[in-house]
PDB file of N, CA and C in Angstrom:
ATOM      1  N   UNK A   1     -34.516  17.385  91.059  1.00  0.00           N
ATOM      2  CA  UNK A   1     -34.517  16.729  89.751  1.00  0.00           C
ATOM      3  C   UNK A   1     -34.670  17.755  88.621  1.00  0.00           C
ATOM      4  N   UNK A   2     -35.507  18.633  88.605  1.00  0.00           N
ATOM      5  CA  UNK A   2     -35.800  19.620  87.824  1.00  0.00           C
ATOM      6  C   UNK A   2     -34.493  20.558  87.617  1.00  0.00           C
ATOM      7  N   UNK A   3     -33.959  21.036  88.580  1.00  0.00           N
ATOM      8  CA  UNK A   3     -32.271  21.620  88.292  1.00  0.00           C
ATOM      9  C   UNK A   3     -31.656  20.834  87.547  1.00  0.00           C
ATOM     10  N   UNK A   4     -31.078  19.491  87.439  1.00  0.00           N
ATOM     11  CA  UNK A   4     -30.399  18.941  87.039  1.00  0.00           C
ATOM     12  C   UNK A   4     -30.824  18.721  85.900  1.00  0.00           C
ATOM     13  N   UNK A   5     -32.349  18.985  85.513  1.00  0.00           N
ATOM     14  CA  UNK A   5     -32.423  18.677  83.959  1.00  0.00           C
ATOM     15  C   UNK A   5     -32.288  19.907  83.237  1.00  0.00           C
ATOM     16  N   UNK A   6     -32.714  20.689  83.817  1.00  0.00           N
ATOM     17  CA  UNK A   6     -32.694  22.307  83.618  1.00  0.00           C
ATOM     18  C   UNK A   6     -30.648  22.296  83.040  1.00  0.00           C
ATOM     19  N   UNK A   7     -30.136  22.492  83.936  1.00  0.00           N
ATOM     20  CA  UNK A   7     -28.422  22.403  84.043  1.00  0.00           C
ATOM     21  C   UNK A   7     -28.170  21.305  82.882  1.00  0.00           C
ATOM     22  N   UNK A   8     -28.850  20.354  82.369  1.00  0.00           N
ATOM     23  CA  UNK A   8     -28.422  19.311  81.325  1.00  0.00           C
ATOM     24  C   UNK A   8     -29.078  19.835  79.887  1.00  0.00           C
ATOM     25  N   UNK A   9     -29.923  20.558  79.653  1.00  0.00           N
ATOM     26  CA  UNK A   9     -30.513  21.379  78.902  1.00  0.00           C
ATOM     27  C   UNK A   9     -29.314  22.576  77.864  1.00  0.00           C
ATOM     28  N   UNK A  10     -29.170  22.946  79.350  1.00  0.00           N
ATOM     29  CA  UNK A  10     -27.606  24.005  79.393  1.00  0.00           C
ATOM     30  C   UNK A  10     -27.024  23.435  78.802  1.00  0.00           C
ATOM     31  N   UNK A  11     -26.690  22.698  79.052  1.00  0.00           N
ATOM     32  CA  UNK A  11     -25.125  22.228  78.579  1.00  0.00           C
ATOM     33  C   UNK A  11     -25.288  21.711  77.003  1.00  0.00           C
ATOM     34  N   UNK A  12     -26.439  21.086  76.902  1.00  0.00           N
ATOM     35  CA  UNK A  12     -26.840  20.048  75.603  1.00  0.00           C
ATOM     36  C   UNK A  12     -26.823  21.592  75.055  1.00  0.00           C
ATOM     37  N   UNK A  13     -27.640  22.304  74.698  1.00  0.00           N
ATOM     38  CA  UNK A  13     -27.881  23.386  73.797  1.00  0.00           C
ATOM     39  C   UNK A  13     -26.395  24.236  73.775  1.00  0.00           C
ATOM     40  N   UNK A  14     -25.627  24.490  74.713  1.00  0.00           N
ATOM     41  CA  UNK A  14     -24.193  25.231  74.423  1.00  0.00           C
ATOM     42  C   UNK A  14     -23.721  24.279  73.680  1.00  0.00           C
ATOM     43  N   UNK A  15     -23.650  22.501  73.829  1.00  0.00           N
ATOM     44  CA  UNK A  15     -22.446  22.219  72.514  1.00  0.00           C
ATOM     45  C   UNK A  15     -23.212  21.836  71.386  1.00  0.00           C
ATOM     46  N   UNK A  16     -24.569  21.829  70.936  1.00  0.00           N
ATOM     47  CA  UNK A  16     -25.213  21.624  69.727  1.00  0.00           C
ATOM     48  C   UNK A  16     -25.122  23.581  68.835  1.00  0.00           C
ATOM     49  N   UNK A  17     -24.781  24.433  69.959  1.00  0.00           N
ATOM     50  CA  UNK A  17     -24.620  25.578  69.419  1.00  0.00           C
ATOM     51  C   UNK A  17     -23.252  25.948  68.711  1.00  0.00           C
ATOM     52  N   UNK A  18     -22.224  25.723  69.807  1.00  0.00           N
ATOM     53  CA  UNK A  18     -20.980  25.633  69.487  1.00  0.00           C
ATOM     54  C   UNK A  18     -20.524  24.324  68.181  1.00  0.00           C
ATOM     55  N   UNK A  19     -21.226  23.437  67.989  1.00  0.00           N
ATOM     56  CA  UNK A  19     -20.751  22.584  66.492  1.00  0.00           C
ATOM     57  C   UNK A  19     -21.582  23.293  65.791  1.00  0.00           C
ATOM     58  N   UNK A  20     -22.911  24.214  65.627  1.00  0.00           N
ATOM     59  CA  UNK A  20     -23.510  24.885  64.151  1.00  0.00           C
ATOM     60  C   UNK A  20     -22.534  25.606  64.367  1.00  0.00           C
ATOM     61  N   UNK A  21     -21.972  26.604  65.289  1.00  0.00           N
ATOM     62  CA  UNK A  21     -21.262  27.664  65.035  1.00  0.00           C
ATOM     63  C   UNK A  21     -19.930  27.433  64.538  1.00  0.00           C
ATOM     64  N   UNK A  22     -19.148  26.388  64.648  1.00  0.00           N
ATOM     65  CA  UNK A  22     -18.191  25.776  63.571  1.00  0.00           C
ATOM     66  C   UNK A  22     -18.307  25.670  62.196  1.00  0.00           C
ATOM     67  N   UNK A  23     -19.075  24.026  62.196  1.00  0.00           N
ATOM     68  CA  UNK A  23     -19.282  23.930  61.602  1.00  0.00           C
ATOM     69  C   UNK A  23     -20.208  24.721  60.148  1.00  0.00           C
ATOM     70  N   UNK A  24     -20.871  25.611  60.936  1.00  0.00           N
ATOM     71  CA  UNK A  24     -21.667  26.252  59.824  1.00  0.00           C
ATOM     72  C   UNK A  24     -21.523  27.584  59.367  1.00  0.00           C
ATOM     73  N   UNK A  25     -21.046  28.862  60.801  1.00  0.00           N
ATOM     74  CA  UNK A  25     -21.291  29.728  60.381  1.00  0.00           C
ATOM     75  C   UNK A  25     -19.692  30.669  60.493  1.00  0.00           C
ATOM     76  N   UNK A  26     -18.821  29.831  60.865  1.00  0.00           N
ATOM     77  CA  UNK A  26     -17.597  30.481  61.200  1.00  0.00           C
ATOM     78  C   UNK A  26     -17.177  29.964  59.620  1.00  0.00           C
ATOM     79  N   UNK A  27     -16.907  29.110  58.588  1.00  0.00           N
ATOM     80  CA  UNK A  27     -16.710  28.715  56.978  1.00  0.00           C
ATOM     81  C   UNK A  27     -17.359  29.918  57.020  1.00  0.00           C
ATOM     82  N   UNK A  28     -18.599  30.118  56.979  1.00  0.00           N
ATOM     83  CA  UNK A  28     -19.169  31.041  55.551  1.00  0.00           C
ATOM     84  C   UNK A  28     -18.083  32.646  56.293  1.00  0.00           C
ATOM     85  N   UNK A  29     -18.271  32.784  57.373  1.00  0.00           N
ATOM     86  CA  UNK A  29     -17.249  34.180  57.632  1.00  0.00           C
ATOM     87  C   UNK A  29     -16.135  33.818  56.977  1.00  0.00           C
ATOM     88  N   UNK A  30     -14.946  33.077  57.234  1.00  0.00           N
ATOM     89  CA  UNK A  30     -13.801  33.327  56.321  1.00  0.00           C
ATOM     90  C   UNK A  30     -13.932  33.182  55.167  1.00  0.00           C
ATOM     91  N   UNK A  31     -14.853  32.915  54.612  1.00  0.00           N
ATOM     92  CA  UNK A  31     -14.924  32.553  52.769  1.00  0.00           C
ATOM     93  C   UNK A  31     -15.305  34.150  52.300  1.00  0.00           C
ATOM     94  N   UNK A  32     -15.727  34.783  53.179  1.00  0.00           N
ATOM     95  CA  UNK A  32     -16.007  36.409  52.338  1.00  0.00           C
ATOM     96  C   UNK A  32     -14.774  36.664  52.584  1.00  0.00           C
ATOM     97  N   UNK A  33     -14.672  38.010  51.508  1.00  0.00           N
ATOM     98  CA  UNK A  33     -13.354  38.848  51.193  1.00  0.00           C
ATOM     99  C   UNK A  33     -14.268  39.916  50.986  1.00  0.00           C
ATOM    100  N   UNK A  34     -13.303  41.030  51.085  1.00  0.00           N
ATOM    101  CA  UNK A  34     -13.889  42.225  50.475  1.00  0.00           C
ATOM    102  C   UNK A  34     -12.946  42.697  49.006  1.00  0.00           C
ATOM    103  N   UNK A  35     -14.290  43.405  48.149  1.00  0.00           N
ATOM    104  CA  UNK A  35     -13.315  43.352  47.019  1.00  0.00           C
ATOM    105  C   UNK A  35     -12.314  44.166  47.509  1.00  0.00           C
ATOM    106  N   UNK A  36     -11.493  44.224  45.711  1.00  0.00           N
ATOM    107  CA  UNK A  36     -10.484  44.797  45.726  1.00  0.00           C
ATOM    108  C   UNK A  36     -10.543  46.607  44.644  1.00  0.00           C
ATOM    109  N   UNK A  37     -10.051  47.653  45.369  1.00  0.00           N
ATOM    110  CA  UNK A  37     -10.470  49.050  45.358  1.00  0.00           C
ATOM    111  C   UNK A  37      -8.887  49.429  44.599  1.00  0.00           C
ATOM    112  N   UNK A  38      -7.948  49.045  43.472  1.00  0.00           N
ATOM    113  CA  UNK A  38      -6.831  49.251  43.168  1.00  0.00           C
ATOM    114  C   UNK A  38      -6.829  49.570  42.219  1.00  0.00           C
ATOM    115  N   UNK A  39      -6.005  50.264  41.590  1.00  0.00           N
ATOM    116  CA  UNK A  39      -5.711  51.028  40.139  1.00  0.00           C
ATOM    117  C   UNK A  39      -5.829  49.699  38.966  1.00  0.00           C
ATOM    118  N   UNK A  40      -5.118  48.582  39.728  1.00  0.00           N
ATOM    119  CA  UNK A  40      -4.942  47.845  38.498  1.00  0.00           C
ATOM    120  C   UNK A  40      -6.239  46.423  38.846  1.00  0.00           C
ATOM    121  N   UNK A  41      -7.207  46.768  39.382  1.00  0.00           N
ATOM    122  CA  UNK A  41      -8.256  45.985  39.988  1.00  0.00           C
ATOM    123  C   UNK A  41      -9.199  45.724  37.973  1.00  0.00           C
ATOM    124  N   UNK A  42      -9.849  45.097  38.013  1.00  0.00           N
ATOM    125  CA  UNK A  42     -10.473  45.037  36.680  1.00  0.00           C
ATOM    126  C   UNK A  42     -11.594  46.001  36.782  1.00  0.00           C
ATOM    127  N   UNK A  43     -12.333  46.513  37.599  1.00  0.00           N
ATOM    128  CA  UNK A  43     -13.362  47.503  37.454  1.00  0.00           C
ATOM    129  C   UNK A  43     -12.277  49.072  36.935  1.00  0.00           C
ATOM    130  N   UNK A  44     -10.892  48.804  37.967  1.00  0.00           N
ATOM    131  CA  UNK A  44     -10.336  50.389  37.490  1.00  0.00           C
ATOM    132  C   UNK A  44      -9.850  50.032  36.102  1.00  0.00           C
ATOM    133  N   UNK A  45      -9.936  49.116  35.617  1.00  0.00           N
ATOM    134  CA  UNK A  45      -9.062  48.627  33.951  1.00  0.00           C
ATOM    135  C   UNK A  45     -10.565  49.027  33.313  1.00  0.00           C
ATOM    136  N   UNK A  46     -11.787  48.703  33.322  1.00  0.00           N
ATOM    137  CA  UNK A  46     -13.025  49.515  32.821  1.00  0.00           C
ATOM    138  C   UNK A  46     -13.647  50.543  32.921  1.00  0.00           C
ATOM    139  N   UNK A  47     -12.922  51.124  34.087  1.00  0.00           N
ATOM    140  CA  UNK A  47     -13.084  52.372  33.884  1.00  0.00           C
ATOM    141  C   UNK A  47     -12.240  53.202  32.922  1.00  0.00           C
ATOM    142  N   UNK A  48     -10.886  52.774  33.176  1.00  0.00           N
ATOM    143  CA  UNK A  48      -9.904  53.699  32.359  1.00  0.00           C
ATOM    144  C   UNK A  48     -10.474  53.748  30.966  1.00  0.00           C
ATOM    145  N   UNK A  49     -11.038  52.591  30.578  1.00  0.00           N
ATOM    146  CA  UNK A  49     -11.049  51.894  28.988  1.00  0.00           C
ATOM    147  C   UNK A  49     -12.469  52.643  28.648  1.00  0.00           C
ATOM    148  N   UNK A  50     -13.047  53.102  29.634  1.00  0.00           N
ATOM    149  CA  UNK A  50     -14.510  54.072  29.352  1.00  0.00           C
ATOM    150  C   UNK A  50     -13.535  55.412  29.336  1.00  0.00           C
ATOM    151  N   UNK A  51     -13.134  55.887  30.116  1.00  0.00           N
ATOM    152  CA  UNK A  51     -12.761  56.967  30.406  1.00  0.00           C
ATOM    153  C   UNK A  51     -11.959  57.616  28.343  1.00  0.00           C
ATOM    154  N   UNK A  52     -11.450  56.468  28.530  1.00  0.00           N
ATOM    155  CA  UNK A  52     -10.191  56.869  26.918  1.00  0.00           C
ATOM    156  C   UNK A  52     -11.238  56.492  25.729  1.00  0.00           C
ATOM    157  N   UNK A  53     -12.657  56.215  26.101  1.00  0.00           N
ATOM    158  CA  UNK A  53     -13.257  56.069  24.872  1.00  0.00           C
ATOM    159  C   UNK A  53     -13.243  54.495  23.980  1.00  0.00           C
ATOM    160  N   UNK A  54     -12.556  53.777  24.564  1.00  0.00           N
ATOM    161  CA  UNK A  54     -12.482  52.255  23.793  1.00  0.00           C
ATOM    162  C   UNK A  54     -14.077  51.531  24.041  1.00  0.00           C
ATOM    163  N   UNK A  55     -14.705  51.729  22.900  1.00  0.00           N
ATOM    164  CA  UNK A  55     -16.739  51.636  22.898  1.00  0.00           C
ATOM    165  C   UNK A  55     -16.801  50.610  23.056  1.00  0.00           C
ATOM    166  N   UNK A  56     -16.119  49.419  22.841  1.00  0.00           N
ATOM    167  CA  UNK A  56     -16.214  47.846  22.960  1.00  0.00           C
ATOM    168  C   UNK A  56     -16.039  47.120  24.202  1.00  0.00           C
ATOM    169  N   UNK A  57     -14.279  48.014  24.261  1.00  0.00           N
ATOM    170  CA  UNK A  57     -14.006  46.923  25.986  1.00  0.00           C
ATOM    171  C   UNK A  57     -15.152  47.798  27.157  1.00  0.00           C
ATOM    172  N   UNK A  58     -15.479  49.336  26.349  1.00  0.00           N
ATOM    173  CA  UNK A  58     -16.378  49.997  27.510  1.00  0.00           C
ATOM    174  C   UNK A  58     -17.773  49.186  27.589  1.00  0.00           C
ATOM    175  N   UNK A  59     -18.501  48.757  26.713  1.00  0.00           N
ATOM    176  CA  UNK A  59     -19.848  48.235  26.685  1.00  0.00           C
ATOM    177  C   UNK A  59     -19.472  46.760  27.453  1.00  0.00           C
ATOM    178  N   UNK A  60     -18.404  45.883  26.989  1.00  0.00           N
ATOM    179  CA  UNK A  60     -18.149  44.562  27.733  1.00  0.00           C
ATOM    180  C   UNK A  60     -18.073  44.792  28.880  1.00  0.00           C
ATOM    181  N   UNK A  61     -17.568  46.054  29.688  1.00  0.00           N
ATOM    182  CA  UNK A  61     -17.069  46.406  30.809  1.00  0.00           C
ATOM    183  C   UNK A  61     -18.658  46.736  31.790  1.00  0.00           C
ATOM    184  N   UNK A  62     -19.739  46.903  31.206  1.00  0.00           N
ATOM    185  CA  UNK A  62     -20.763  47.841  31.463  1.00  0.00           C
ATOM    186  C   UNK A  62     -21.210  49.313  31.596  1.00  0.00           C
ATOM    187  N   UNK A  63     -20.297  49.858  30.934  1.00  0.00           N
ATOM    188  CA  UNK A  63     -20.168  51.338  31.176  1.00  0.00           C
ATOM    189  C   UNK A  63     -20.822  51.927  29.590  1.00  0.00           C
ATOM    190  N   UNK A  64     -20.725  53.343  29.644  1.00  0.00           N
ATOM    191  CA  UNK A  64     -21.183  53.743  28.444  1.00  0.00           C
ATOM    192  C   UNK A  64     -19.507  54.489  28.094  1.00  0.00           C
ATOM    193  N   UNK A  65     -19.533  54.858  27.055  1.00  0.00           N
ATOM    194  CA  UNK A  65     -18.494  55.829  26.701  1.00  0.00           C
ATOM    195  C   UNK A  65     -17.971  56.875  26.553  1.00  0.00           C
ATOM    196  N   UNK A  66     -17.267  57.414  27.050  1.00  0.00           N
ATOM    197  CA  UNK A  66     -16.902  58.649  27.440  1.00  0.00           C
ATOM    198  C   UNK A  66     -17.530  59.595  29.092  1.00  0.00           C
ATOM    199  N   UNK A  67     -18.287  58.143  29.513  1.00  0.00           N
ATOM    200  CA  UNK A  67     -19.206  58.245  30.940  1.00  0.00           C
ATOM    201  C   UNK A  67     -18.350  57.536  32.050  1.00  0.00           C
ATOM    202  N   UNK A  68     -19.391  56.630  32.628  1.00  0.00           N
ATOM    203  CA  UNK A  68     -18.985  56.128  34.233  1.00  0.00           C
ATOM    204  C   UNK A  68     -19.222  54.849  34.094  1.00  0.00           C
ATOM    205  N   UNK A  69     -18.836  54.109  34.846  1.00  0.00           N
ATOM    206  CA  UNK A  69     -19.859  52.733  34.997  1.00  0.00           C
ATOM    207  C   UNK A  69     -21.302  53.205  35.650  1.00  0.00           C
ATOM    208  N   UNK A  70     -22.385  51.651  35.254  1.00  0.00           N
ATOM    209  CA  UNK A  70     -23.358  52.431  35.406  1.00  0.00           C
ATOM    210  C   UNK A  70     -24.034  51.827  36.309  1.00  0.00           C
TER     211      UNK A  70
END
């Protein structure tokens, strides 16, 4: 008797695992992305715009001027 509840245990906990792991944690994996690292990405558009000195779009951007982001 004890095997068979043992073995029903098993089984109950693999498919209450397998629906969180659907349902819960396989969504949040495909919903990340990794950013994006491209010339025309908006961090490289604030950098350029620090880099050339524009003090406005550089401060909106977070950077200082004539510096880096910071």
């Amino acid at each position: 008797m004890l095997v068979i509840v043992c073995i029903g245990l098993a089984i109950g906990g693999t498919l209450i695992g397998g629906i969180h792991y659907y349902a819960v944690d396989l969504p949040v994996q495909q919903a990340l992305s990794a950013p994006v690292n491209s010339v025309g990405s908006e961090i490289g558009g604030c950098m350029e715009e620090c880099r050339e000195g524009h003090t406005a779009a550089c401060i909106a951007c977070g950077g200082s001027p004539g510096g880096s982001k910071k």
